[in-house]
Protein backbone atom coordinates (compact mmCIF):
# COMPACT_ATOMS: atom_id res chain seq x y z
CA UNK A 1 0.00 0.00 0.00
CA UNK A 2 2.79 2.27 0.59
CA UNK A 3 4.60 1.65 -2.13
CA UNK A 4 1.39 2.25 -4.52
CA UNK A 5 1.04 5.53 -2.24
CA UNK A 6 4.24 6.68 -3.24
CA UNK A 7 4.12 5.87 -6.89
CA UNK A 8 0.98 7.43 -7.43
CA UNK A 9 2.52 10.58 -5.93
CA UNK A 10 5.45 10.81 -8.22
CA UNK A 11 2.80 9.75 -10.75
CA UNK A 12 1.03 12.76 -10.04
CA UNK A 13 3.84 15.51 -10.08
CA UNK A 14 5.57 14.18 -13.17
CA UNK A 15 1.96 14.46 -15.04
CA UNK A 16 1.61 17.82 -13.92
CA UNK A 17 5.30 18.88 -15.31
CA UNK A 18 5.58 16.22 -18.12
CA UNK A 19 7.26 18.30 -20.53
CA UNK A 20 8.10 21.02 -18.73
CA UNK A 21 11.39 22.82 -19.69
CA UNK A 22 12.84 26.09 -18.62
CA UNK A 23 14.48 28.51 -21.37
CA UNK A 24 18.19 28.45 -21.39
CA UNK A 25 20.49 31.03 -21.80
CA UNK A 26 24.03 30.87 -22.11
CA UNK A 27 24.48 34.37 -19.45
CA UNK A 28 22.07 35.82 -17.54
CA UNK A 29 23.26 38.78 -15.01
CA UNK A 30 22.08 39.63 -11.52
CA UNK A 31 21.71 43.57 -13.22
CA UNK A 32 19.37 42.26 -15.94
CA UNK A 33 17.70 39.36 -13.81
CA UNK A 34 16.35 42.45 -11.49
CA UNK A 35 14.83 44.66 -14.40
CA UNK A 36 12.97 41.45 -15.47
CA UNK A 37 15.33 40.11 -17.83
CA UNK A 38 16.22 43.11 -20.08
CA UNK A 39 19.75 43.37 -21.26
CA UNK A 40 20.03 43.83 -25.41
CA UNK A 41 18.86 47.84 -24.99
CA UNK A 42 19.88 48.68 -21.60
CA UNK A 43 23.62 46.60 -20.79
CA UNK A 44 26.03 48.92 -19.68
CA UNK A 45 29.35 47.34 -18.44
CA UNK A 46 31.56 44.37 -18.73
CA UNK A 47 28.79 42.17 -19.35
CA UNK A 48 28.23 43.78 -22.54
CA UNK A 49 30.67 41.36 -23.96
CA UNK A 50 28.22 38.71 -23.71
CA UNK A 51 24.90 40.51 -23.53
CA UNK A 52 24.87 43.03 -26.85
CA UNK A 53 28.33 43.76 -27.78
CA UNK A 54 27.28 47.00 -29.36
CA UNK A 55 26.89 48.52 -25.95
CA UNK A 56 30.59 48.61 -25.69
CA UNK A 57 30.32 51.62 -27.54
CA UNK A 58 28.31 53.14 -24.29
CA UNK A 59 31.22 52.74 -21.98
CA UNK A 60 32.79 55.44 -20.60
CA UNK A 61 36.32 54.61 -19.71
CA UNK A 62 38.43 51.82 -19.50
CA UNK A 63 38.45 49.59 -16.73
CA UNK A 64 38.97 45.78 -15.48
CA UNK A 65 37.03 43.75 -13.15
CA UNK A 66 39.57 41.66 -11.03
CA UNK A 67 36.48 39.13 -8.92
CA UNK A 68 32.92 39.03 -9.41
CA UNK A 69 31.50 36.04 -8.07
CA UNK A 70 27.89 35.97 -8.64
CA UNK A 71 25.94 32.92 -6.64
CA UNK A 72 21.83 31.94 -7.45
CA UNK A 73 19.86 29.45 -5.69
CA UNK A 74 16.16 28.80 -6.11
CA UNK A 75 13.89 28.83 -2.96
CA UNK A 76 13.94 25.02 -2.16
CA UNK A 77 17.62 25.13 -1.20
CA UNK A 78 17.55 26.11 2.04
CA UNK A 79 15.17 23.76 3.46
CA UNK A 80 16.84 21.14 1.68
CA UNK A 81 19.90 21.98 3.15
CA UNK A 82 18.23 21.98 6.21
CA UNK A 83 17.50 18.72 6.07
CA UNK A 84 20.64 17.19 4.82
CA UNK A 85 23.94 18.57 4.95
CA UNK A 86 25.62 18.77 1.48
CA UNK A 87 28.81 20.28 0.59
CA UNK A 88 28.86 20.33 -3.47
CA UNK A 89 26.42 22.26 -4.34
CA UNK A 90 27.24 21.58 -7.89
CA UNK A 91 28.16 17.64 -7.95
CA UNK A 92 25.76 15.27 -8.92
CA UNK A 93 26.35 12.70 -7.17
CA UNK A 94 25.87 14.60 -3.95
CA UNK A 95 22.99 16.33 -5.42
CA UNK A 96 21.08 13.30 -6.49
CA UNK A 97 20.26 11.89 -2.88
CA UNK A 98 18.87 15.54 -2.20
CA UNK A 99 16.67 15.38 -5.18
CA UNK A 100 15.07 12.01 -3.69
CA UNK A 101 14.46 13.02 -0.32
CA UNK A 102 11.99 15.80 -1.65
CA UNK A 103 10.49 14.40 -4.71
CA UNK A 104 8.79 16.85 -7.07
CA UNK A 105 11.13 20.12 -5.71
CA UNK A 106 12.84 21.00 -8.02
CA UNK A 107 17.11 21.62 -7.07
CA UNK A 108 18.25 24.68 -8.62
CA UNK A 109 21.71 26.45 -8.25
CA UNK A 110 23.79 28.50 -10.52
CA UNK A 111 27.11 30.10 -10.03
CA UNK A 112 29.51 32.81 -12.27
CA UNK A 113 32.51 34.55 -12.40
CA UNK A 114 33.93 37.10 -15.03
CA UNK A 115 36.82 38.40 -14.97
CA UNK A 116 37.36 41.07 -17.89
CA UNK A 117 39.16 44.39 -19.25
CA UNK A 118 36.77 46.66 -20.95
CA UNK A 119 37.37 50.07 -22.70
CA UNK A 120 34.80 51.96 -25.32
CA UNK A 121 34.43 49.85 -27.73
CA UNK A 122 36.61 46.63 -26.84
CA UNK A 123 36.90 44.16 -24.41
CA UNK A 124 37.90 41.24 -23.53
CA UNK A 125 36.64 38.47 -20.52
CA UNK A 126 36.88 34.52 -19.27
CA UNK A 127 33.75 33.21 -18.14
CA UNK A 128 33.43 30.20 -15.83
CA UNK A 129 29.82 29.17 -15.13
CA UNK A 130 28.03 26.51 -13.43
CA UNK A 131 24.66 25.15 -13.44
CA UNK A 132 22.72 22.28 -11.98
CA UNK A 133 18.62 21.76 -11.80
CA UNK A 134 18.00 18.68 -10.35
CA UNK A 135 14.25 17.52 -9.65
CA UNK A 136 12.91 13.35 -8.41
CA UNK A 137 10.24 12.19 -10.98
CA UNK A 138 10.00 8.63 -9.31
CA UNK A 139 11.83 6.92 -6.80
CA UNK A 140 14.52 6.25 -8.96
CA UNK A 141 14.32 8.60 -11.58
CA UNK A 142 15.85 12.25 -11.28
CA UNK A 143 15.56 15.07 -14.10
CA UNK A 144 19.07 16.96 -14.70
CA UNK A 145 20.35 19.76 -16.27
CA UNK A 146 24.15 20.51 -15.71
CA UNK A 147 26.12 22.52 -17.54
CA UNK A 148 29.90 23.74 -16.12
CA UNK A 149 31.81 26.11 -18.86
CA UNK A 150 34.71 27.93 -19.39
CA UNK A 151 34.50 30.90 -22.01
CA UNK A 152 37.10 33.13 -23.66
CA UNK A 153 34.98 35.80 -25.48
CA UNK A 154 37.15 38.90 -27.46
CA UNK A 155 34.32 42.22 -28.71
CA UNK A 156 34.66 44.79 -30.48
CA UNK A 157 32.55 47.69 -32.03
CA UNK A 158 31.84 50.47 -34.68
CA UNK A 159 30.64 53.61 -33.75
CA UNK A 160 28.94 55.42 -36.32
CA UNK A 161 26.97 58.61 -36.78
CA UNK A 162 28.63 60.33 -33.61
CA UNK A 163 27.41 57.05 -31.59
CA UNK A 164 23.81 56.80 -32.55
CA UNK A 165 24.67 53.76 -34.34
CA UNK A 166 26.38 50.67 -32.54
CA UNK A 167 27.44 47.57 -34.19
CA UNK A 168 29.24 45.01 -31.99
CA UNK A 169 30.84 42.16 -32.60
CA UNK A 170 31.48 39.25 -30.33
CA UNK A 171 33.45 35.88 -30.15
CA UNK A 172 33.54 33.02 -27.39
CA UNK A 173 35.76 29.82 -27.64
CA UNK A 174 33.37 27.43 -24.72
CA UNK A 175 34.62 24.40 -23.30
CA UNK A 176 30.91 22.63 -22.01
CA UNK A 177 30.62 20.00 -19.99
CA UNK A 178 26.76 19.16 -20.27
CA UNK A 179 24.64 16.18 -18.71
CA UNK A 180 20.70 17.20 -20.28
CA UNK A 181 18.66 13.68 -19.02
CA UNK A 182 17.16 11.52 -16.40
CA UNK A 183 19.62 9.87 -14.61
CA UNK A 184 18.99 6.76 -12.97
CA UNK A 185 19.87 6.53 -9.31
CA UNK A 186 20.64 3.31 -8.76
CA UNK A 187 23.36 3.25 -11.23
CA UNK A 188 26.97 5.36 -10.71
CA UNK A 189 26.66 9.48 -10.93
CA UNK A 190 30.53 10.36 -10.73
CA UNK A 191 31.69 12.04 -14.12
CA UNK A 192 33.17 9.15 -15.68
CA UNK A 193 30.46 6.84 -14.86
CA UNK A 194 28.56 9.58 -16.75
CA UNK A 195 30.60 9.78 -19.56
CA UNK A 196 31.36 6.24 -19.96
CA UNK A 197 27.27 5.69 -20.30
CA UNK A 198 27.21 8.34 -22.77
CA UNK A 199 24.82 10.79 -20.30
CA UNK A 200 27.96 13.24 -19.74
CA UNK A 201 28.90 15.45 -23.20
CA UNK A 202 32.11 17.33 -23.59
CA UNK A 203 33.43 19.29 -26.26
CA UNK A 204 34.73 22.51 -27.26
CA UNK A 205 32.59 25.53 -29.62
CA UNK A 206 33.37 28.86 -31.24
CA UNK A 207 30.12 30.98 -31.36
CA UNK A 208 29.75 34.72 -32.94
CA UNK A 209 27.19 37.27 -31.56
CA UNK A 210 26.13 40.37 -33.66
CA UNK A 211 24.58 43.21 -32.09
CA UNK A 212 23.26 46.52 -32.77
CA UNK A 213 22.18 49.46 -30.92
CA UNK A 214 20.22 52.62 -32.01
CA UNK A 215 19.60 55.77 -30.10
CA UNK A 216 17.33 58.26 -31.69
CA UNK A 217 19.06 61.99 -30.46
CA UNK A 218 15.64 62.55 -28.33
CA UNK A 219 15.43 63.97 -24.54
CA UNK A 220 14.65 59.96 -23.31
CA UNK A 221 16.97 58.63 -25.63
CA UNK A 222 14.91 55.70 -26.99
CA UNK A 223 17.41 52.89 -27.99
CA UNK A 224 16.29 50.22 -30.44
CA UNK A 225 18.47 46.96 -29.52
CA UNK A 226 18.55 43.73 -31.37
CA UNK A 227 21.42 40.78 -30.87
CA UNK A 228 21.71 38.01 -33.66
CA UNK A 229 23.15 35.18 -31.17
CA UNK A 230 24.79 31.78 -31.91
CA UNK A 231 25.21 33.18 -36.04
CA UNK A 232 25.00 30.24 -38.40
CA UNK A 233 24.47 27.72 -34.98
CA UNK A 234 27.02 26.81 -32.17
CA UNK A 235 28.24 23.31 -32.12
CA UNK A 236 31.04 21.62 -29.78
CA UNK A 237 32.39 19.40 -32.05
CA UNK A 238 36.07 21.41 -32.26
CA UNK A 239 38.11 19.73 -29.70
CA UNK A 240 37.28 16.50 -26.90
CA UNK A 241 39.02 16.07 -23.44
CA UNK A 242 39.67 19.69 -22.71
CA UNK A 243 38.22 19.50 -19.42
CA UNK A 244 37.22 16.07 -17.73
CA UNK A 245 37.02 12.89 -19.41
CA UNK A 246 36.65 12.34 -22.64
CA UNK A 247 33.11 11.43 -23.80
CA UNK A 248 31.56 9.67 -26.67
CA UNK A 249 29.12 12.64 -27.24
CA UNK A 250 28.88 16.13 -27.77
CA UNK A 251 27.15 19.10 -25.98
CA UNK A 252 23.88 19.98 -27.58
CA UNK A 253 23.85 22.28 -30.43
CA UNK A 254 22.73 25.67 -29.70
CA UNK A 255 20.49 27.73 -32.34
CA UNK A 256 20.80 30.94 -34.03
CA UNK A 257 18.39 33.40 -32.65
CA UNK A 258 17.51 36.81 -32.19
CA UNK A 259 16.74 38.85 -29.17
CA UNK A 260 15.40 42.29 -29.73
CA UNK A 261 14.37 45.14 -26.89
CA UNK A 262 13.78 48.91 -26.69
CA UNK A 263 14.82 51.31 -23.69
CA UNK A 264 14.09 54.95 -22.56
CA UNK A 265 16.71 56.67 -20.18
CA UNK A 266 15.16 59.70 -18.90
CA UNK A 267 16.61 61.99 -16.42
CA UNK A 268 14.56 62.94 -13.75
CA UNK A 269 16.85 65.62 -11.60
CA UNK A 270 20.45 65.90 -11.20
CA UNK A 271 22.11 62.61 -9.74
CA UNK A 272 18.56 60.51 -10.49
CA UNK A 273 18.00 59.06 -13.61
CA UNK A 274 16.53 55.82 -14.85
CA UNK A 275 16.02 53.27 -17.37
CA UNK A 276 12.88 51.73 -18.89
CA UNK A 277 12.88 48.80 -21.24
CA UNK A 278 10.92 46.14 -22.98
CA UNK A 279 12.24 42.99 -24.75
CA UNK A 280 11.21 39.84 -27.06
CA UNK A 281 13.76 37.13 -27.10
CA UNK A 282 13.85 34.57 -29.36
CA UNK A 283 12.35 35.62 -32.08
CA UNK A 284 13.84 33.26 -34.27
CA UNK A 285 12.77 29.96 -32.32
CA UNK A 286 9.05 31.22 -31.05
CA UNK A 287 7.15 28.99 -32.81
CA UNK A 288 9.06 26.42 -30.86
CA UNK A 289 8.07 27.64 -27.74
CA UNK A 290 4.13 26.50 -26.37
CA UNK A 291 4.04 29.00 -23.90
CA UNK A 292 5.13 32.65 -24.80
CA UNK A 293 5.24 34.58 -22.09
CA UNK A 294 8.73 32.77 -20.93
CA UNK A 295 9.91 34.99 -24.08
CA UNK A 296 8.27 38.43 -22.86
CA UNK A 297 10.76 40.40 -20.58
CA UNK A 298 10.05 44.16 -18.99
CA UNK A 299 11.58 46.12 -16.47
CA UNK A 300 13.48 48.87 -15.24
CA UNK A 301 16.20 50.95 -13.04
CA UNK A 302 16.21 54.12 -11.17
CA UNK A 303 19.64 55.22 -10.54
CA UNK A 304 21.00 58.09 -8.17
CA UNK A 305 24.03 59.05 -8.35
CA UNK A 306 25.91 56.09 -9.49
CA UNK A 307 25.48 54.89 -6.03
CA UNK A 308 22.17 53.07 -5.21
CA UNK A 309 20.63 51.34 -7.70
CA UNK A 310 16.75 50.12 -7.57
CA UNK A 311 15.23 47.62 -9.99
CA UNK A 312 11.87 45.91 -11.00
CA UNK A 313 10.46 44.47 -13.67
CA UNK A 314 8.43 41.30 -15.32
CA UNK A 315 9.96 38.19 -15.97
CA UNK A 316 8.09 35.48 -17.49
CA UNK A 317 4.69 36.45 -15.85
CA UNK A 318 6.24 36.89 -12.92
CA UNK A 319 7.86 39.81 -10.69
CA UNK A 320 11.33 40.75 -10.24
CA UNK A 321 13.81 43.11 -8.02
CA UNK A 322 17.07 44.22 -7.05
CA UNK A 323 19.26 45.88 -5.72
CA UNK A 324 22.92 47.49 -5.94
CA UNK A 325 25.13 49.39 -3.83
CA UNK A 326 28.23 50.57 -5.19
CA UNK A 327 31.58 52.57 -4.70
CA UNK A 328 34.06 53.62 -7.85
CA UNK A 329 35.36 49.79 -6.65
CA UNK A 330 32.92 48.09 -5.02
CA UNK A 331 29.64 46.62 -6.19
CA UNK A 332 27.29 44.48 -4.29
CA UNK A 333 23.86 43.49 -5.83
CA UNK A 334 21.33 41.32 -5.05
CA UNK A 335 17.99 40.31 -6.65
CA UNK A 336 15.05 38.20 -6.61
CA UNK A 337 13.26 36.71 -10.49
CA UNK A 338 10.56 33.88 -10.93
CA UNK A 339 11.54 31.64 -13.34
CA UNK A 340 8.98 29.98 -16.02
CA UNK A 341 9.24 26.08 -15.98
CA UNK A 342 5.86 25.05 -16.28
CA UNK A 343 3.86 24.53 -19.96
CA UNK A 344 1.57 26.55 -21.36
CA UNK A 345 -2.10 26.26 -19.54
CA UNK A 346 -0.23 25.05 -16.45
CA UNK A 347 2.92 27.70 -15.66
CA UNK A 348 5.16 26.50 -12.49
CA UNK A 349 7.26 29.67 -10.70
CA UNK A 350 10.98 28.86 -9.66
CA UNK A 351 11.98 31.94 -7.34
CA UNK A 352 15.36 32.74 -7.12
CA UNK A 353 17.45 34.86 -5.33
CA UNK A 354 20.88 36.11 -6.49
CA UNK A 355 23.77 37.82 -5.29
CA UNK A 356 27.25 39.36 -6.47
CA UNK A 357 30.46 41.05 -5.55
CA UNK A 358 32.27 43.03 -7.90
CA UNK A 359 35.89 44.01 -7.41
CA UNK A 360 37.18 46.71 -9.73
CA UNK A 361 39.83 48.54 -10.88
């Protein structure tokens, strides 16, 4: 009786989520996760590099970012944690047990670093980044999504018209490690059990990222954004056992697609100003996607005096905010974004909470 008790309630939450899938990114930022996901009309730092490479052209001055550690964990991670100690928050193996002792909650964690040199109009960054969602769909069954990469990525940009025309240019060399199935507890989880079964892919890409940016010469100073990302497709078939072991199959192929968004900046009084700005992404692969609000993305910033920093926004049909305090070489942010991972007809919230430190010089 039990054990039909228990099936019938795995039974239950994999029907409700059957087919559920969040939308991946390669970046997201804790600035852009705050204003509800908008980056392509609105990035204005470092991050550029990998968000619209155009907006290199808005920087003012040179500078490098030495540490930047940037840490998200979904709301079921602390009580999990609660409940059993666990000291890689990233391993699978570790992970998995966690997953099994709360069926149906979904594990979510996420952590960054980018260390870069920017100036106007070039720059140049390494990106490590690490990702696991983990989530029981039986007793013996868990869902995962990991993804651990290391990024080189060189920009570069033409400004034209005295500025009012942007067009950026980006390239990243990615080594992925990527496990994208359900994984079967009773059988090894340690990365070359995975890769010896074929569930762990490794491999090395080149991807190139257009951009553009156009600001009208208006008092708000509406900018039309639009970033062509992934040109021609991104595939890891360039190089095996770069990082780890060396696996049988490759990291999934990642799409072209387009991301497009409009901002307003107005200035409200001296030292406070602010930001506005709505977004599409994926434009390219929407007719792929069975629920479209995970592609709809508003939000904003209000800004005073470089300083304090104050963001909201929409993010998939659901609220976001953040925060940022910073010093000419300091920055500390934090923010808070639902995350889409239902199906259209039945949407599913993952909140998250973020946080970063930025050391500059």
């Amino acid at each position: 009786m039990k054990s039909a008790l228990v099936a019938f309630v795995f039974g239950a939450l994999f029907a409700v989520s059957a087919q559920a899938q969040e939308r991946r990114e390669f970046y997201n930022g804790i600035r852009s996760l705050g204003m509800g996901g908008v980056s392509v009309a609105t990035v204005n730092d470092e991050t550029a590099l990998l968000l619209n490479p155009a907006a290199l052209g808005r920087l003012r001055d040179f500078y490098g970012t030495i540490l930047d550690p940037e840490i998200e964990f979904n709301n079921h991670v602390s009580p999990m944690r609660r409940e059993k100690i666990f000291n890689g928050p990233f391993s699978i193996k570790d992970i998995s047990q966690v997953a099994l002792d709360n069926p149906g909650k979904q594990y979510h964690a996420r952590a960054q670093i980018f260390p870069s040199f920017v100036g106007r109009n070039f720059g140049i960054g390494l990106l490590g980044r690490y990702v696991l969602d983990m989530r029981a769909i039986d007793p013996q069954t868990i869902e995962t999504f990991h993804q651990d990469d290391l990024a080189l990525v060189l920009g570069y940009n033409l400004r034209l018209w005295g500025g009012r025309l942007k067009i950026g240019f980006s390239g990243k060399v990615i080594s992925r490690l990527e496990v994208n199935d359900d994984l079967d507890s009773a059988l090894p989880l340690d990365n070359g059990s995975l890769a010896s079964a074929g569930t762990l892919r490794e491999g090395v890409g080149v991807s190139t990222d257009i951009g553009v940016q156009l600001t009208a010469p208006w008092k708000l100073l509406p900018t039309l954004g639009a970033v062509l990302r992934d040109v021609g497709g991104t595939s890891f078939d360039k190089m095996t056992g770069f990082r780890g072991p060396d696996t049988t199959e490759r990291p999934s192929l990642v799409r072209q697609d387009l991301d497009v968004g409009l901002s307003i900046s107005p200035i409200h009084s001296n030292g406070v100003r602010s930001q506005w700005s709505i977004e599409y992404k994926g434009l390219l692969s929407a007719s792929d996607v069975d629920d479209k609000a995970k592609l709809m993305h508003f939000g904003g910033e209000l800004n005073f005096g470089d300083r304090i920093f104050l963001r909201a926004g929409y993010h998939q049909r659901y609220w976001t905010a953040g925060l940022e305090i910073a010093s000419e070489r300091l920055q500390f942010q934090i923010s808070s974004h639902g995350e889409e991972v239902g199906v259209s007809g039945a949407p599913r919230e993952d909140r998250r909470v973020a946080a970063k430190l930025a050391v500059r010089f």
